[in-house]
C-alpha atoms as a PDB file:
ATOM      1  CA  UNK A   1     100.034 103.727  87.547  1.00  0.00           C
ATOM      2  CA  UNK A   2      98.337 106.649  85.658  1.00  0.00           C
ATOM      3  CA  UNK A   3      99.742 109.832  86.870  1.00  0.00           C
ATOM      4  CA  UNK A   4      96.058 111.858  87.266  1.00  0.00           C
ATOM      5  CA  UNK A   5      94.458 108.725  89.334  1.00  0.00           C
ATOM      6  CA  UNK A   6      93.501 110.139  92.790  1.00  0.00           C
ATOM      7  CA  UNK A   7      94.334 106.632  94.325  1.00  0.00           C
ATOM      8  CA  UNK A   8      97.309 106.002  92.175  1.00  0.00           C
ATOM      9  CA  UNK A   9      98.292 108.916  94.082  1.00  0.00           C
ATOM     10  CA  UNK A  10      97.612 107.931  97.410  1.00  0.00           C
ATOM     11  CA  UNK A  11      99.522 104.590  96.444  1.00  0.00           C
ATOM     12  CA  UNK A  12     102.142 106.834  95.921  1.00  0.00           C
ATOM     13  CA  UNK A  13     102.027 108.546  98.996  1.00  0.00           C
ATOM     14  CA  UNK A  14     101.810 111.985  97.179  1.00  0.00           C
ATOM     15  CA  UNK A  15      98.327 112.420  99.355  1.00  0.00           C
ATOM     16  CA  UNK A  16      98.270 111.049 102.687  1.00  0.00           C
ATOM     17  CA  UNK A  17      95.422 108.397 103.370  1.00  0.00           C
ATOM     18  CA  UNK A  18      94.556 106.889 106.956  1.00  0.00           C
ATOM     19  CA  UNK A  19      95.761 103.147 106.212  1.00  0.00           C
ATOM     20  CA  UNK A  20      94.056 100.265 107.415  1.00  0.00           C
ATOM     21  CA  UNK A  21      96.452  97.807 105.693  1.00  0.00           C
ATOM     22  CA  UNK A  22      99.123  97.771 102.844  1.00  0.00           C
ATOM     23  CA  UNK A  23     101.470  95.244 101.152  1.00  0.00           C
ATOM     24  CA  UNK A  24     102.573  95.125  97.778  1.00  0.00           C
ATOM     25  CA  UNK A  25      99.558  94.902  96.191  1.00  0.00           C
ATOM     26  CA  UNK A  26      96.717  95.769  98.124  1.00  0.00           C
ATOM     27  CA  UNK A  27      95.845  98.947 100.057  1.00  0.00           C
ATOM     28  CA  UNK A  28      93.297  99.397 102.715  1.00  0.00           C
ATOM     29  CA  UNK A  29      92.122 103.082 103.843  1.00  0.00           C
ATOM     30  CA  UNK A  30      89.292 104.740 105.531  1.00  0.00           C
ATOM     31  CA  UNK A  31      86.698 106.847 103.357  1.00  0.00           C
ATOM     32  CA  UNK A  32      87.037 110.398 103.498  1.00  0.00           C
ATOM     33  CA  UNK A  33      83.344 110.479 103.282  1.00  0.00           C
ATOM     34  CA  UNK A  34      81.449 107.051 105.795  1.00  0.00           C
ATOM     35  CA  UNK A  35      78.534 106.568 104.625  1.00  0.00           C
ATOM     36  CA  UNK A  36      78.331 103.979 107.405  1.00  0.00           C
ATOM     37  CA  UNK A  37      79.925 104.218 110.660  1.00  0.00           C
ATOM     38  CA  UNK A  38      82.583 102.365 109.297  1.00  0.00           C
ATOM     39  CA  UNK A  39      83.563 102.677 106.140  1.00  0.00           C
ATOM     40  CA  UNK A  40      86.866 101.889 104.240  1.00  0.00           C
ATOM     41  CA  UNK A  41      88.137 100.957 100.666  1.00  0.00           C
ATOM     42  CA  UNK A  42      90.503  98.478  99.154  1.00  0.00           C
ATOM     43  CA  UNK A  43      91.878  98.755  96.227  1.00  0.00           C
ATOM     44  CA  UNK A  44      95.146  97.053  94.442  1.00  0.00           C
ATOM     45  CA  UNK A  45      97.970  98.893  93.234  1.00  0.00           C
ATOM     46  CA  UNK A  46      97.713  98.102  90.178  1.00  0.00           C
ATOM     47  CA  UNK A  47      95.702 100.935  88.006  1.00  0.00           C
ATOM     48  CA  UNK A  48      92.323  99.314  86.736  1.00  0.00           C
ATOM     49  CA  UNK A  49      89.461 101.563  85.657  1.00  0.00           C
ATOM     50  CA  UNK A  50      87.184  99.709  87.337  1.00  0.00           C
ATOM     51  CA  UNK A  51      85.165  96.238  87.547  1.00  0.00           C
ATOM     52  CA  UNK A  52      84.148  96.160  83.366  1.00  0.00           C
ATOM     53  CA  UNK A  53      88.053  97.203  83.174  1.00  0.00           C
ATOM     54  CA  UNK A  54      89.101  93.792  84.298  1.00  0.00           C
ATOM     55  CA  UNK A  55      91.162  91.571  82.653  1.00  0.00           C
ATOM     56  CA  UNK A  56      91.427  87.754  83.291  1.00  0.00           C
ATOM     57  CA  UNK A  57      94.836  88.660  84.630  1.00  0.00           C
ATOM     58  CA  UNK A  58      93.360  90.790  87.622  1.00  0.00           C
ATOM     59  CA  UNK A  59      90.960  87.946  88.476  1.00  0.00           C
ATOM     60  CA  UNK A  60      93.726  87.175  91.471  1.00  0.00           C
ATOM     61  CA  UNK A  61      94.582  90.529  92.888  1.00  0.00           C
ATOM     62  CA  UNK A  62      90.653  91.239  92.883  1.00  0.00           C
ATOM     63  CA  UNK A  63      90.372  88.284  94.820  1.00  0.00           C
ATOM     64  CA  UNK A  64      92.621  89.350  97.216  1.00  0.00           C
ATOM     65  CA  UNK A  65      91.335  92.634  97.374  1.00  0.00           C
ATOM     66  CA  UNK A  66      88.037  90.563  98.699  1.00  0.00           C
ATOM     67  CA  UNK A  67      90.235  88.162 100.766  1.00  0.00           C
ATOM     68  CA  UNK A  68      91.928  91.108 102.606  1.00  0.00           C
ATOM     69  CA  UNK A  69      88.669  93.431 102.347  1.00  0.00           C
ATOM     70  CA  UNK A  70      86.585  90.522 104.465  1.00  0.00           C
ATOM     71  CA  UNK A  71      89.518  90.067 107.208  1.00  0.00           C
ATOM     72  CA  UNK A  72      89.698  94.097 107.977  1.00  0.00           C
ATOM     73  CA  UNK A  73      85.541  93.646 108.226  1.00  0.00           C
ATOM     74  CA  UNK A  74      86.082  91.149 110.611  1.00  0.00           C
ATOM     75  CA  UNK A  75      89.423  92.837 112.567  1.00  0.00           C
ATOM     76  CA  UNK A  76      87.208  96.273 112.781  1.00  0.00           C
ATOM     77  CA  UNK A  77      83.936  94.602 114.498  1.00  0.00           C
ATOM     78  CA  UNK A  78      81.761  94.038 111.379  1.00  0.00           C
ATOM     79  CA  UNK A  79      82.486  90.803 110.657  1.00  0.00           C
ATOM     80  CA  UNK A  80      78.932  89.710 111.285  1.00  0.00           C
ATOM     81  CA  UNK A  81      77.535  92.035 109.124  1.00  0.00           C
ATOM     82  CA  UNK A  82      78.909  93.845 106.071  1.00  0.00           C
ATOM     83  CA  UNK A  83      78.229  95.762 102.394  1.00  0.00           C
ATOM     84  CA  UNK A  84      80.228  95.109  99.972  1.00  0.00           C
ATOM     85  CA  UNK A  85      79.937  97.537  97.225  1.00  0.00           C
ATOM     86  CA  UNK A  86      81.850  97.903  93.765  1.00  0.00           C
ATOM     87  CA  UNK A  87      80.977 101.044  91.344  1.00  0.00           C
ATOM     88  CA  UNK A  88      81.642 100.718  87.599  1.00  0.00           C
ATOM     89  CA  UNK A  89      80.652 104.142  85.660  1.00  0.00           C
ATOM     90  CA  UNK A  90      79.340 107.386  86.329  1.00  0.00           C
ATOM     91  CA  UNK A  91      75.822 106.118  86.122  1.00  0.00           C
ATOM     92  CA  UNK A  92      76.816 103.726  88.903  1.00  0.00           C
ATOM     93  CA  UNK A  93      77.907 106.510  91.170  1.00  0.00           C
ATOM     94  CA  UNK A  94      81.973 105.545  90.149  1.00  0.00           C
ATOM     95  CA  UNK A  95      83.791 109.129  90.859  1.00  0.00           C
ATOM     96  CA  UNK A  96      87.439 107.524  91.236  1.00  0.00           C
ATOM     97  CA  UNK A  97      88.099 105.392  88.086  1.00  0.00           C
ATOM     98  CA  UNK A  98      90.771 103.311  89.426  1.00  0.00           C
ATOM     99  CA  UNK A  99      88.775  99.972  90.862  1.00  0.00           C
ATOM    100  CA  UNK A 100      87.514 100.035  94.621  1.00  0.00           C
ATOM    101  CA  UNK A 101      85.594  98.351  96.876  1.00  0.00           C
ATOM    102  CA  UNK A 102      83.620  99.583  99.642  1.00  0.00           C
ATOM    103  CA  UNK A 103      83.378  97.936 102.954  1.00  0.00           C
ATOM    104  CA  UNK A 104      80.640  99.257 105.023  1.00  0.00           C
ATOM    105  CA  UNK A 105      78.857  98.558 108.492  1.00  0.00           C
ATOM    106  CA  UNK A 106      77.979  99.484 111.843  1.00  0.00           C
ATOM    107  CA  UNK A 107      74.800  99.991 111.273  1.00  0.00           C
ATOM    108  CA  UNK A 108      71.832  97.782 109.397  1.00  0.00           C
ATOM    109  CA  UNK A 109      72.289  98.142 105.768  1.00  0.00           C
ATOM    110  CA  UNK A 110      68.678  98.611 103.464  1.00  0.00           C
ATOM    111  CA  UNK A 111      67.531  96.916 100.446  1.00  0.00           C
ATOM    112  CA  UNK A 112      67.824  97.908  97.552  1.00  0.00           C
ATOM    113  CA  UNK A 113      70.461 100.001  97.998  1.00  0.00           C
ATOM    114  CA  UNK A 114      70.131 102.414  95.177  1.00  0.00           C
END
């Protein structure tokens, strides 16, 4: 965990979050922020910076973060329809530099999204 990380944080239960889902390695919260009408992010416990961060030893917590990610789509009524959006760098629009993903729908999502 790095001690500055505003999710590492949250993990830690030093700021409260509105949980969607936790175990030991995987948290689920809504976005203080929807840019959709719903909106949430995974992330895993673990600290990585983000996606270019990776090593080949995340590969299988990422993969549940997308596992787990595409089941709370479905359990909040997007199932049908959802974005799935990963930031990596400031020029990417990445403000919390521990790695997230963004599950977003409600609504009908436009291309290109940038």
């Amino acid at each position: 965990m790095d001690a500055n990380c505003l999710f590492c944080k949250i993990i830690r239960g030093d700021i409260p979050a509105k949980k969607l889902y936790e175990n030991d390695e995987v948290l689920a919260f809504w976005d203080i922020s929807p840019q959709a009408p719903t909106h949430f992010l995974v992330i895993p416990k673990r600290h990585i910076a983000g996606p270019a961060a990776m090593g080949g030893e995340d590969e299988q917590l990422i993969g549940k973060v997308m596992r787990i990610g595409a089941r709370l789509a479905t359990e909040n009524g997007i199932g049908d329809g959802f974005r799935i959006v990963f930031n990596n760098g400031l020029e990417a629009g990445q403000t919390v530099f521990h790695i997230h993903m963004h599950i977003l729908g409600g609504r009908r999502m436009n291309w290109p999204p940038g």
